[in-house]
C-alpha atoms as a PDB file:
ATOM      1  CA  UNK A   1       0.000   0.000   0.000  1.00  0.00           C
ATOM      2  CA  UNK A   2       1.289   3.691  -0.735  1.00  0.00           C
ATOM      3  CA  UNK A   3       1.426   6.593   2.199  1.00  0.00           C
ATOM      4  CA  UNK A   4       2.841   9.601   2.148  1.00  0.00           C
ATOM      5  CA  UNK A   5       4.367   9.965   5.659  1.00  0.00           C
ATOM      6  CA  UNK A   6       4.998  13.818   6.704  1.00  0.00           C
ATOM      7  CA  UNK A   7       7.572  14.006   9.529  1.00  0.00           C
ATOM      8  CA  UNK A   8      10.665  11.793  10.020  1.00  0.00           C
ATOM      9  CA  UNK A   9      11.146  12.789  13.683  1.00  0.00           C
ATOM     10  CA  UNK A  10      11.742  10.177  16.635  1.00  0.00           C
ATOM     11  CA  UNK A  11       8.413   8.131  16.010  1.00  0.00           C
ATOM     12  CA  UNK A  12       7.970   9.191  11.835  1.00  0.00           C
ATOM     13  CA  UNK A  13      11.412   7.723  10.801  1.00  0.00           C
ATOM     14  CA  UNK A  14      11.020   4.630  12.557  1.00  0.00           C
ATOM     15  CA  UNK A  15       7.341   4.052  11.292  1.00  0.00           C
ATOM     16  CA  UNK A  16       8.580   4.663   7.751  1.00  0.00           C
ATOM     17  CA  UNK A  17      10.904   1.986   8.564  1.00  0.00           C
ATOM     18  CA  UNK A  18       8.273  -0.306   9.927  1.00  0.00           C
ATOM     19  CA  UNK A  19       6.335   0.074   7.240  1.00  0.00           C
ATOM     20  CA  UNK A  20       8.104  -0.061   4.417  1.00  0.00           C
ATOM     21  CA  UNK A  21       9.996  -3.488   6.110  1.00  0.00           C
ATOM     22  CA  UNK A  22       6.068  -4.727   5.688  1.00  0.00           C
ATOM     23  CA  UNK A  23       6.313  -4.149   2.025  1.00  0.00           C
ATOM     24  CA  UNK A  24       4.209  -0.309   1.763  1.00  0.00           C
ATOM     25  CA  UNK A  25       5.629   2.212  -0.302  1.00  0.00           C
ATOM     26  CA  UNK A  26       6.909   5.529   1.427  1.00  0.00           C
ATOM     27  CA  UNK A  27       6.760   8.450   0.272  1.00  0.00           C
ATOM     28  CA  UNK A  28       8.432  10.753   2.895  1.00  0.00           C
ATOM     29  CA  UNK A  29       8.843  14.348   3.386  1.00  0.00           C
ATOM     30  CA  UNK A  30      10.720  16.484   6.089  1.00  0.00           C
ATOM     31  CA  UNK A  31      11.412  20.171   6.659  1.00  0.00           C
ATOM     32  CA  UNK A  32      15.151  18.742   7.225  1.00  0.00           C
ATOM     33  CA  UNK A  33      16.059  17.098   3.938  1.00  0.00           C
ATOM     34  CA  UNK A  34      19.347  15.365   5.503  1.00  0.00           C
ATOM     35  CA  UNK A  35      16.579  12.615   6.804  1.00  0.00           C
ATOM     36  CA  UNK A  36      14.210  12.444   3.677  1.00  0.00           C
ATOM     37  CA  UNK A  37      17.953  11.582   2.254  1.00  0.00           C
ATOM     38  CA  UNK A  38      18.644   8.798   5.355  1.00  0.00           C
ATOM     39  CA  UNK A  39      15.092   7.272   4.338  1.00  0.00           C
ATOM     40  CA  UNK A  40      15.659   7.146   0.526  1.00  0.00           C
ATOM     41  CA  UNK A  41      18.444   5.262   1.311  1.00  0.00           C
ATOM     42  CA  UNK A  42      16.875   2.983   3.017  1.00  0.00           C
ATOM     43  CA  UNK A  43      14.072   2.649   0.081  1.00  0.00           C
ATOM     44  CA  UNK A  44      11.577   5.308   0.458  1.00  0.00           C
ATOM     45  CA  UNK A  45      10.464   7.656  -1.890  1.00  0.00           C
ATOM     46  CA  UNK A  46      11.941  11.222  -1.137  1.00  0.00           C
ATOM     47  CA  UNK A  47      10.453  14.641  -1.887  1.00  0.00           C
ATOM     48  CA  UNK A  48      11.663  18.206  -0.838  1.00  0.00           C
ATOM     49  CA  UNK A  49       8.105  19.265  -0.905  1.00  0.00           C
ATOM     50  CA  UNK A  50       4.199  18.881   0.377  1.00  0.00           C
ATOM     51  CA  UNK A  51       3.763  19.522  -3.253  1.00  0.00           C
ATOM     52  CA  UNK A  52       6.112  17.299  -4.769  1.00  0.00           C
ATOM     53  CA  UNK A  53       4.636  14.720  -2.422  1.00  0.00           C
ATOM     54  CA  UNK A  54       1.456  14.533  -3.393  1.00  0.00           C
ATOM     55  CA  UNK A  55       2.489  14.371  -6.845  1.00  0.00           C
ATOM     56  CA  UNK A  56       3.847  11.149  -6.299  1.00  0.00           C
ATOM     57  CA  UNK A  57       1.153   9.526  -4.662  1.00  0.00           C
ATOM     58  CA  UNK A  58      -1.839   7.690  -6.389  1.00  0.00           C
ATOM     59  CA  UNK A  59      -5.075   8.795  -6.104  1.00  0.00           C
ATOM     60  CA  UNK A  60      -6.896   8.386  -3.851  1.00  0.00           C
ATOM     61  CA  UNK A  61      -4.490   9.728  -1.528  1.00  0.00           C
ATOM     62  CA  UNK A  62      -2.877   8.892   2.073  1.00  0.00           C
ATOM     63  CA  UNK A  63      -1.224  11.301   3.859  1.00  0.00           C
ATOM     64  CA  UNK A  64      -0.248  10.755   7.300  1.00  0.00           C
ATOM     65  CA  UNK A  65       1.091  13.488   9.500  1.00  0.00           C
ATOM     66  CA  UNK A  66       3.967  13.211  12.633  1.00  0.00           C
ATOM     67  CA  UNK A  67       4.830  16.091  13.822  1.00  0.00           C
ATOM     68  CA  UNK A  68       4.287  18.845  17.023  1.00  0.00           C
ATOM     69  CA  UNK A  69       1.041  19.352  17.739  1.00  0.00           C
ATOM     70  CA  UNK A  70      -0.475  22.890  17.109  1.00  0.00           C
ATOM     71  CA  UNK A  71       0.767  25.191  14.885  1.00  0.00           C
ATOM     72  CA  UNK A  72       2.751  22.492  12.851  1.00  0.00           C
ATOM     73  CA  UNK A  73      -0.028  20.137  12.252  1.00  0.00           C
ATOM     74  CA  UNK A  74      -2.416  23.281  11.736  1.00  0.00           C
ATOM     75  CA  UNK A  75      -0.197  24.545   8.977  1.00  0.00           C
ATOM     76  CA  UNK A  76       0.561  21.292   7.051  1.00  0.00           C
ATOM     77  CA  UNK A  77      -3.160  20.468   6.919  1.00  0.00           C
ATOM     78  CA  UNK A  78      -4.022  23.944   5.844  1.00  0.00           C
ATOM     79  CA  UNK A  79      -1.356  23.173   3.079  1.00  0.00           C
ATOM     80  CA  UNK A  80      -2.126  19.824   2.258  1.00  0.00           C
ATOM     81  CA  UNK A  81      -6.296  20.898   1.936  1.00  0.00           C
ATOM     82  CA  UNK A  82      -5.511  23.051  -1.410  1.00  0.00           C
ATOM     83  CA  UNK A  83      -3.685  20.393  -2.877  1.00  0.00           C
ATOM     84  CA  UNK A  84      -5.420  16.940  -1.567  1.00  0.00           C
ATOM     85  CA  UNK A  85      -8.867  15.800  -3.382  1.00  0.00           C
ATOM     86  CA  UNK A  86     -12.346  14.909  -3.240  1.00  0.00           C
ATOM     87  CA  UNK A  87     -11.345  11.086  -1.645  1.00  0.00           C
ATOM     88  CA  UNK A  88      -8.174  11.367   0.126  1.00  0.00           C
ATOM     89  CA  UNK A  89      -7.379  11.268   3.734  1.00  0.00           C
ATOM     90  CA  UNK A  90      -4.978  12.880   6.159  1.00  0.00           C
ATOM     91  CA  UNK A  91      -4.679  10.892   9.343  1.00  0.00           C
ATOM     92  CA  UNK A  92      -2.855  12.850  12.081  1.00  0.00           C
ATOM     93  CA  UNK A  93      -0.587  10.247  13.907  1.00  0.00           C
ATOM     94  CA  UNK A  94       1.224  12.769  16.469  1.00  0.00           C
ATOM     95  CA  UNK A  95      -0.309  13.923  20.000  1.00  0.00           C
ATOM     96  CA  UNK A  96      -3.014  16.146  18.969  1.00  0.00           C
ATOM     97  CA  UNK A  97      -5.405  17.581  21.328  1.00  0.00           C
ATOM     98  CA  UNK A  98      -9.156  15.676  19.942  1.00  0.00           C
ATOM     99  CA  UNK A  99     -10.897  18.870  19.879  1.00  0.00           C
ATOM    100  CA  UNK A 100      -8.183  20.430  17.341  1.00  0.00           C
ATOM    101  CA  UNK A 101      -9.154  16.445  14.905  1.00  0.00           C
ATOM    102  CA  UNK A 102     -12.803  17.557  15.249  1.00  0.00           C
ATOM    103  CA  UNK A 103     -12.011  20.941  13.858  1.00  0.00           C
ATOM    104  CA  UNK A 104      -9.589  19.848  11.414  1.00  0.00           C
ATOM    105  CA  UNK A 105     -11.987  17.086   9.815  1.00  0.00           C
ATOM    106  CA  UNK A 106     -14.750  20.217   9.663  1.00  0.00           C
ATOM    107  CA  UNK A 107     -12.960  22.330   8.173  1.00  0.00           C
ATOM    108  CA  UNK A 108     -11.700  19.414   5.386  1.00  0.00           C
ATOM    109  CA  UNK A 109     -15.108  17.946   4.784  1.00  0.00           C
ATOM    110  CA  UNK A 110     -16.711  20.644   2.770  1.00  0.00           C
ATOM    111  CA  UNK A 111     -13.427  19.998   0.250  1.00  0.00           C
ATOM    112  CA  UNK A 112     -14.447  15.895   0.472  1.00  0.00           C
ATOM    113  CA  UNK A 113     -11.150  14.942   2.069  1.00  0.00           C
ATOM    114  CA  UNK A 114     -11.499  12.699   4.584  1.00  0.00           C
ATOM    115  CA  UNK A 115      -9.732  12.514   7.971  1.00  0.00           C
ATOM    116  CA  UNK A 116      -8.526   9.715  10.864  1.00  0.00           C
ATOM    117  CA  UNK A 117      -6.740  11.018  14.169  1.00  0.00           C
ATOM    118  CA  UNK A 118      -4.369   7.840  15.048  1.00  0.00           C
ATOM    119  CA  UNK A 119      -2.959   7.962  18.789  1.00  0.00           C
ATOM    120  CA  UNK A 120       0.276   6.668  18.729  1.00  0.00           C
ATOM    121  CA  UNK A 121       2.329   4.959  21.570  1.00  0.00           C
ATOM    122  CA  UNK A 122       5.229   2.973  21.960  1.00  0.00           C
ATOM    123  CA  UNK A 123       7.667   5.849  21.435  1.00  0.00           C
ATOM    124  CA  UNK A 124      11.361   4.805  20.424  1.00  0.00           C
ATOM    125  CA  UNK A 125      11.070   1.051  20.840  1.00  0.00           C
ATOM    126  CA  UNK A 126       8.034   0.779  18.641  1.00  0.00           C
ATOM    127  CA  UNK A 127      10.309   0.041  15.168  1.00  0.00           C
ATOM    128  CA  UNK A 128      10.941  -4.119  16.991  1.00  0.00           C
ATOM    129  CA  UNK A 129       7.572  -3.872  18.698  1.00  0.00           C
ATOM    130  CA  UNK A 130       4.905  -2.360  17.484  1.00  0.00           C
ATOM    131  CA  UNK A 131       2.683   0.664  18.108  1.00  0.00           C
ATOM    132  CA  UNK A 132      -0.578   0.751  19.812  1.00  0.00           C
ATOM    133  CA  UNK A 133      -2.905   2.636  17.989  1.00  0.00           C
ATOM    134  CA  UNK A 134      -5.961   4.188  18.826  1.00  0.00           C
ATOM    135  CA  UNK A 135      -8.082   5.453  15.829  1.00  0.00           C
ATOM    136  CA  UNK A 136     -10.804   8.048  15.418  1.00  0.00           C
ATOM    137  CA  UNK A 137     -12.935   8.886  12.548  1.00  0.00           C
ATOM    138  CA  UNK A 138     -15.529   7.150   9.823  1.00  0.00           C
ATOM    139  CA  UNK A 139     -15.186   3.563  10.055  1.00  0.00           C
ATOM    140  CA  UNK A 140     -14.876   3.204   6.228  1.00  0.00           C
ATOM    141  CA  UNK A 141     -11.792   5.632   6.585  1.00  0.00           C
ATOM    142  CA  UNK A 142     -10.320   3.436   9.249  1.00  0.00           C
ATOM    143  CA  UNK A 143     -10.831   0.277   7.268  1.00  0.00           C
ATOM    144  CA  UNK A 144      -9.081   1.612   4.329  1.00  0.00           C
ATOM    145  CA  UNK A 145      -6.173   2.615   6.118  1.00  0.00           C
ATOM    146  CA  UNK A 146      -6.524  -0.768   7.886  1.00  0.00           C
ATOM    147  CA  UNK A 147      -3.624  -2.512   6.243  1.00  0.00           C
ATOM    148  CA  UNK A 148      -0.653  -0.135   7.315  1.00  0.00           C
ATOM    149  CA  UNK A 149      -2.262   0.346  10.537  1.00  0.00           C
ATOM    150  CA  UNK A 150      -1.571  -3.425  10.986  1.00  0.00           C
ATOM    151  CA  UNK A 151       1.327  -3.108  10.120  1.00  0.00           C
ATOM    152  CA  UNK A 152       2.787  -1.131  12.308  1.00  0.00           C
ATOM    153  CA  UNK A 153       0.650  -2.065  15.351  1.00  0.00           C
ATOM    154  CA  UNK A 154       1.468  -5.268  17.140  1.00  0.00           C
ATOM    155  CA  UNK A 155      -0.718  -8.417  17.535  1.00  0.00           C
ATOM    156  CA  UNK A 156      -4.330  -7.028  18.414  1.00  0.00           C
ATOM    157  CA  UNK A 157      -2.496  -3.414  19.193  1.00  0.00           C
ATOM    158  CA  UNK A 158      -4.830  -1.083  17.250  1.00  0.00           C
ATOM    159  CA  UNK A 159      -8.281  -0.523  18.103  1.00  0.00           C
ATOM    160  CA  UNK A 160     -11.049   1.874  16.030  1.00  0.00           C
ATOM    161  CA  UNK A 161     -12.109   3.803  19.272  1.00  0.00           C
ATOM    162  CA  UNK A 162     -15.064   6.265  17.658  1.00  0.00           C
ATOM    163  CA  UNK A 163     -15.839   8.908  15.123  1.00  0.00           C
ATOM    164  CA  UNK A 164     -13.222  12.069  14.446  1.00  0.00           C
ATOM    165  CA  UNK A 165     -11.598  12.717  17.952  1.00  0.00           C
ATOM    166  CA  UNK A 166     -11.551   9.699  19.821  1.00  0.00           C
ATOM    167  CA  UNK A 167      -8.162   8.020  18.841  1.00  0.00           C
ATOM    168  CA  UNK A 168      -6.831  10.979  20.465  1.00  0.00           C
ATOM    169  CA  UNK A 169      -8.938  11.462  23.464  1.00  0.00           C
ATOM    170  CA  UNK A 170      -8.195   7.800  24.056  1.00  0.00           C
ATOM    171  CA  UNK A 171      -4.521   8.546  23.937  1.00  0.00           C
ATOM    172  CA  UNK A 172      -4.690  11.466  25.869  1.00  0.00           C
ATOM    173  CA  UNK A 173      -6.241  10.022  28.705  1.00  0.00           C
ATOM    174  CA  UNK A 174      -3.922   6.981  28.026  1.00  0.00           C
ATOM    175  CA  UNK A 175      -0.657   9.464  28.305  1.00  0.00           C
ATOM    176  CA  UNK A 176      -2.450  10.826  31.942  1.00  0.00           C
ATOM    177  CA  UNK A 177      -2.489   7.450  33.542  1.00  0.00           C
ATOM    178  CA  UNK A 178       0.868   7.121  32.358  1.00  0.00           C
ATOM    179  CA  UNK A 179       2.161  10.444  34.190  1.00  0.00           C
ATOM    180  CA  UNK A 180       0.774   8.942  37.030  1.00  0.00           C
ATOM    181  CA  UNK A 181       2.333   5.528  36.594  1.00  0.00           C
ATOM    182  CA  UNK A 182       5.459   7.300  36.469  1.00  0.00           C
ATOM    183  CA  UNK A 183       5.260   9.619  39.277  1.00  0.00           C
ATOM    184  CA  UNK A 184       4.102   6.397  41.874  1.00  0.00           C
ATOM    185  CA  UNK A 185       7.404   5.214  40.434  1.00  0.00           C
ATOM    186  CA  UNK A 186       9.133   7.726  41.453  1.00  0.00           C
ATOM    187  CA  UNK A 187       8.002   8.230  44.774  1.00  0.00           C
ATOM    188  CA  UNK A 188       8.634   4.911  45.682  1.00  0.00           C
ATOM    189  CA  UNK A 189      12.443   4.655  44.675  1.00  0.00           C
ATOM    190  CA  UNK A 190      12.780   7.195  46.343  1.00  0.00           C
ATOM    191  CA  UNK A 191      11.503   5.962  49.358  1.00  0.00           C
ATOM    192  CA  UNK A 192      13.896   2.807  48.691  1.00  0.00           C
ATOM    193  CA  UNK A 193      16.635   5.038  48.535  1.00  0.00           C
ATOM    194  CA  UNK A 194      16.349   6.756  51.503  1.00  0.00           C
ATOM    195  CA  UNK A 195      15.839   3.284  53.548  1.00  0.00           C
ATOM    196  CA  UNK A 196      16.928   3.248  56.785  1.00  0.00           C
ATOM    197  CA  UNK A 197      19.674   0.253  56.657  1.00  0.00           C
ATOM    198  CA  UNK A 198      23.427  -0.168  56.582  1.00  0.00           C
ATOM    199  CA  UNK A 199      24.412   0.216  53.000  1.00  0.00           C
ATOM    200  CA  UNK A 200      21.669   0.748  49.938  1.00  0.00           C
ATOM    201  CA  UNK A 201      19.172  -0.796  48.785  1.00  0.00           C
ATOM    202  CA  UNK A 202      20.082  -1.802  45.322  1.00  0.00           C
ATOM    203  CA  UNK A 203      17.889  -0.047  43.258  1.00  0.00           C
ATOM    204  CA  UNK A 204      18.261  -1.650  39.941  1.00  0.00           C
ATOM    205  CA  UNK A 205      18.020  -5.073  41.655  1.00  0.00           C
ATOM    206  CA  UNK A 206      14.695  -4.268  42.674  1.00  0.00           C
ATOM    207  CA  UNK A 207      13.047  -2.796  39.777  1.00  0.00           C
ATOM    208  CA  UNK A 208      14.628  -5.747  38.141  1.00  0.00           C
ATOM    209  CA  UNK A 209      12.837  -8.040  41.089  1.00  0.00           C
ATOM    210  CA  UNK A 210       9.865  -6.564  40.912  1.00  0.00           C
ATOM    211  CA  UNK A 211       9.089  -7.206  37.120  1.00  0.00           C
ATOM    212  CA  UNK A 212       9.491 -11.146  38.034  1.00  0.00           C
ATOM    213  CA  UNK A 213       5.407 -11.908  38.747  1.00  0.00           C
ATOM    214  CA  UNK A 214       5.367  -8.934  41.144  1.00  0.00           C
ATOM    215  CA  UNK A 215       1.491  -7.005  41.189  1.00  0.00           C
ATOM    216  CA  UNK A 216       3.277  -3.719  40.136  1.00  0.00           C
ATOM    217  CA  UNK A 217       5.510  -4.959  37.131  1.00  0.00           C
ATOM    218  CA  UNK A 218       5.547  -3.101  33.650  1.00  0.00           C
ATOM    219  CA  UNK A 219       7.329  -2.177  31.142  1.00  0.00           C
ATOM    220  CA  UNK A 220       8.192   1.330  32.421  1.00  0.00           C
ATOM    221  CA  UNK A 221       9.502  -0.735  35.408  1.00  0.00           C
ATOM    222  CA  UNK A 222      11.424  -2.729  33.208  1.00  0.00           C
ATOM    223  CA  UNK A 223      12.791   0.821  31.277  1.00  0.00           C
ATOM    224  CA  UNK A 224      13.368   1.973  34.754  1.00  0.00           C
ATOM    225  CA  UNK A 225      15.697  -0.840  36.272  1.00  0.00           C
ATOM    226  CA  UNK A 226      17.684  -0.601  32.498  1.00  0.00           C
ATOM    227  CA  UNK A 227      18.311   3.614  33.892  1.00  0.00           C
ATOM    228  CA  UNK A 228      19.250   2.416  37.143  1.00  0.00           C
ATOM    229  CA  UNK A 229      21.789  -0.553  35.870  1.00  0.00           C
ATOM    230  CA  UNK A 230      23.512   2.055  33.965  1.00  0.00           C
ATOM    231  CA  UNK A 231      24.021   4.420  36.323  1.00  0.00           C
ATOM    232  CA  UNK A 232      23.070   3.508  39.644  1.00  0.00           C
ATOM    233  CA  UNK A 233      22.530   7.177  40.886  1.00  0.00           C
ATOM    234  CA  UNK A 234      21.146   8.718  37.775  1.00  0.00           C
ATOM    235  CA  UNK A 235      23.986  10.838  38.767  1.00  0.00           C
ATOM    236  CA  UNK A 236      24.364  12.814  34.989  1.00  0.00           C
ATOM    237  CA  UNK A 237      20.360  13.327  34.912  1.00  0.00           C
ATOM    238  CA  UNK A 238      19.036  16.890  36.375  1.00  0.00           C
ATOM    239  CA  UNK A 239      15.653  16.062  37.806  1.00  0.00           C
ATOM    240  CA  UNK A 240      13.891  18.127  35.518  1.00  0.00           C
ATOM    241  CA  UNK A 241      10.725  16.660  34.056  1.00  0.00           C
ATOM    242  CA  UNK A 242       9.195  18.362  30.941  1.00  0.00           C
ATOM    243  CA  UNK A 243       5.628  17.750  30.241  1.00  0.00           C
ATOM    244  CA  UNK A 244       3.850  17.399  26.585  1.00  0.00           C
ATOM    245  CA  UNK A 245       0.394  18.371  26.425  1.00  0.00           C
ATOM    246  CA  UNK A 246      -1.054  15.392  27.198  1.00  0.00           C
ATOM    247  CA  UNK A 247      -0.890  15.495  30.900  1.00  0.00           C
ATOM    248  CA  UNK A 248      -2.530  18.993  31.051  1.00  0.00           C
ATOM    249  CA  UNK A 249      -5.406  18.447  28.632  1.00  0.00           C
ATOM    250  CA  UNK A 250      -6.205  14.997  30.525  1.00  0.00           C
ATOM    251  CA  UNK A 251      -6.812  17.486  33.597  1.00  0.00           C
ATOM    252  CA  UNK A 252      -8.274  20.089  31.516  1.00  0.00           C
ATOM    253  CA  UNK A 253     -11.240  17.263  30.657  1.00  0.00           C
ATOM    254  CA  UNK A 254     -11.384  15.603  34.321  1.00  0.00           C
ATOM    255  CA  UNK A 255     -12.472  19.355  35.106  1.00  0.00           C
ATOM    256  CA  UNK A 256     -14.609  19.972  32.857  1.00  0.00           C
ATOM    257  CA  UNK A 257     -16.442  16.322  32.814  1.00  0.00           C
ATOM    258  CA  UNK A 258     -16.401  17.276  36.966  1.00  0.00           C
ATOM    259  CA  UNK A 259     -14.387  13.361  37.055  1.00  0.00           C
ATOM    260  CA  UNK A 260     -12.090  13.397  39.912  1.00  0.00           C
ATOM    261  CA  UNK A 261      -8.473  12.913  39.045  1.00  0.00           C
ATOM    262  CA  UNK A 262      -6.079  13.693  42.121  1.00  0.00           C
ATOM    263  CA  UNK A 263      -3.571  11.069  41.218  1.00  0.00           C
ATOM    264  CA  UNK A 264      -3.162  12.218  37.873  1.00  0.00           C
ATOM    265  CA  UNK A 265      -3.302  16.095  38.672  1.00  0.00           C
ATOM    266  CA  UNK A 266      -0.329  15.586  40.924  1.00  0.00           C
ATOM    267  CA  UNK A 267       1.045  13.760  38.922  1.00  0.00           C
ATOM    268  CA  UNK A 268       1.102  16.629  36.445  1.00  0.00           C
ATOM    269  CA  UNK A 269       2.008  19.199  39.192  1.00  0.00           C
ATOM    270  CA  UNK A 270       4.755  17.373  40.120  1.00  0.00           C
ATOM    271  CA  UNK A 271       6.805  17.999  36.742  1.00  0.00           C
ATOM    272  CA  UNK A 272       5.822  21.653  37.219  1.00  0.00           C
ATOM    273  CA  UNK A 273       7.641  21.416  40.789  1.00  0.00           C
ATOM    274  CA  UNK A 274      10.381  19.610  39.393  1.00  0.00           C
ATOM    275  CA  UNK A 275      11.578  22.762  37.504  1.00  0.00           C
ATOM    276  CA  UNK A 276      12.335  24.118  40.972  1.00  0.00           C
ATOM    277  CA  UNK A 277      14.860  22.058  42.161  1.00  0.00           C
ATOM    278  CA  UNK A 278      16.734  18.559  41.760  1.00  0.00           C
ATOM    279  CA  UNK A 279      15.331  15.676  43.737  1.00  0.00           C
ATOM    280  CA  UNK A 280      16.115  11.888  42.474  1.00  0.00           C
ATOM    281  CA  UNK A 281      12.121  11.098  42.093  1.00  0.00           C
ATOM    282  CA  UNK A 282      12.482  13.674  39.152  1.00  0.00           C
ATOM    283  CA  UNK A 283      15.705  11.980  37.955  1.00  0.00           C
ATOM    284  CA  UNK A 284      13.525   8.704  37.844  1.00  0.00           C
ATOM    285  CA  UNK A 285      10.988  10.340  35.986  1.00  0.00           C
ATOM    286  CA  UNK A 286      13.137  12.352  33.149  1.00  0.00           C
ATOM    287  CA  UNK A 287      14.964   8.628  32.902  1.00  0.00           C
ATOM    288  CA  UNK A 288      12.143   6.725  32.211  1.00  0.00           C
ATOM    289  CA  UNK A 289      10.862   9.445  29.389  1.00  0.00           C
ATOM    290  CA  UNK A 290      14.183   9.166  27.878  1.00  0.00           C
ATOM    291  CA  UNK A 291      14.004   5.266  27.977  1.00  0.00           C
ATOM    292  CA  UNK A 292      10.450   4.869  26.493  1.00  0.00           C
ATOM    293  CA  UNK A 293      10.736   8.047  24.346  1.00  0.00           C
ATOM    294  CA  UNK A 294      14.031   8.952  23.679  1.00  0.00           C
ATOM    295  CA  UNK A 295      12.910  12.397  25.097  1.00  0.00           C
ATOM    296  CA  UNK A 296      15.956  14.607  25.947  1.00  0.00           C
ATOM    297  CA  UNK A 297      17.377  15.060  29.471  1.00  0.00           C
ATOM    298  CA  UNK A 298      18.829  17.977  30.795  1.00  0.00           C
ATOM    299  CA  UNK A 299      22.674  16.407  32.048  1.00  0.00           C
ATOM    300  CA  UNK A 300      23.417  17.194  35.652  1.00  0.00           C
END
């Protein structure tokens, strides 16, 4: 199947390669042409364009979008709607907020292009595993796109989760719980390593031990104890914890839905507080996001 893939970022490049390793055609753009150029050589279709892109893709069109949310997805879709025809879809595969997908796919449907918001996780590691993906939109659009979403999904790792939005709200609410996942985490290894006992506590050994039928193993535990094992201390990470979107709008909706969310408020306020100082809960935290994500750390 043919896509044209906008964004070769952390997550775009290695879908590109996921994809086109399950026999799709790629046809990749990138602000940056140094990776369109890494991609072609890897057998994808390069253009220095949005123009030049669509050119090169058969009608009726696929265009999926990875990049920022906001003002970069707003302006490639603005783009991409005076070129795109009656037929085609743009799915947006980044982090964007659901209520900007509903007003994206209005302001597309009076020009018959069709849209699909895809949530996305599985960050850096998803090339060898697989990303989950949660889809929103028309469910003849989803079907249609069908075949590369299972292909880059794992085993029973893509759901279609309701009309235009909800592949996104799902996400976003999946990216809260995993703030607060994170933060519980953190409070607790750093309760371990201020134990009260001659010596430490071997962190590393523990997160490893606990990932061995324990109630509270994961894979973030399992990210966590590969941090730990190579540097015991997380002694060249500052503990400062950025936060992307996610977190906040997941609040944003507990409020206005009145749903109590404590845990996952905290867990939100607690990477605000973490830009005021340097404790080792944070350094758990900004380790784990650069395991899972690659997301850059701020060195100590």
């Amino acid at each position: 199947m043919q896509i044209g893939l906008v964004g070769l970022g952390r997550m775009g490049m290695n879908m590109a390669r996921r994809l086109m390793r399950g026999g799709h055609e790629v046809v990749a753009y990138n602000r940056s042409p140094g990776k369109v150029d890494q991609i072609v050589a890897e057998g994808a279709v390069g253009t220095s364009s949005l123009e030049e892109l669509v050119g090169k893709l058969a009608p009726p069109r696929i265009v999926w979008i990875m990049l920022p949310a906001g003002g970069p997805v707003d302006a490639q879709i603005d783009a991409l709607a005076g070129m795109l025809a009656p037929g085609d879809i743009i799915v947006d595969g980044g982090n964007s907020y659901y209520k900007d997908d509903i007003r994206h796919a209005e302001s597309l449907a009076p020009r018959g292009i069709h849209y699909v918001d895809a949530g996305v996780s599985g960050g850096i590691w998803g090339l060898s595993i697989g990303y989950c993906t949660m889809l929103g939109g028309e469910r003849a659009d989803v079907e249609r796109i069908e075949p590369l979403i299972a292909t880059l999904a794992p085993k029973d790792g893509f759901l279609h989760c309701g009309p235009v939005g909800a592949g996104h709200f799902v996400k976003m609410v999946h990216n809260g719980i995993e703030y607060a996942m994170m933060q519980s985490y953190a409070e607790g290894f750093e309760i371990l390593r201020a134990a009260p006992f001659e010596g430490k506590i071997k962190l590393a050994d523990i997160a490893n031990l606990w990932n061995q039928g324990s109630v509270v193993r994961s894979w973030l535990l399992e990210l966590l104890a590969s941090a730990l094992k190579k540097d015991p201390e997380l002694s060249g990470i500052k503990g400062y914890v950025e936060d992307s979107g996610e977190g906040r709008w997941t609040v944003q909706q507990a409020i206005e839905t009145a749903v109590p969310a404590t845990t996952l408020a905290h867990a939100l306020f607690e990477r605000f507080r973490s830009r005021e100082g340097d404790a080792f809960a944070d350094k758990v935290l900004a380790a784990l996001r650069n395991e899972f994500g690659g997301h850059e750390i701020k060195k100590a």
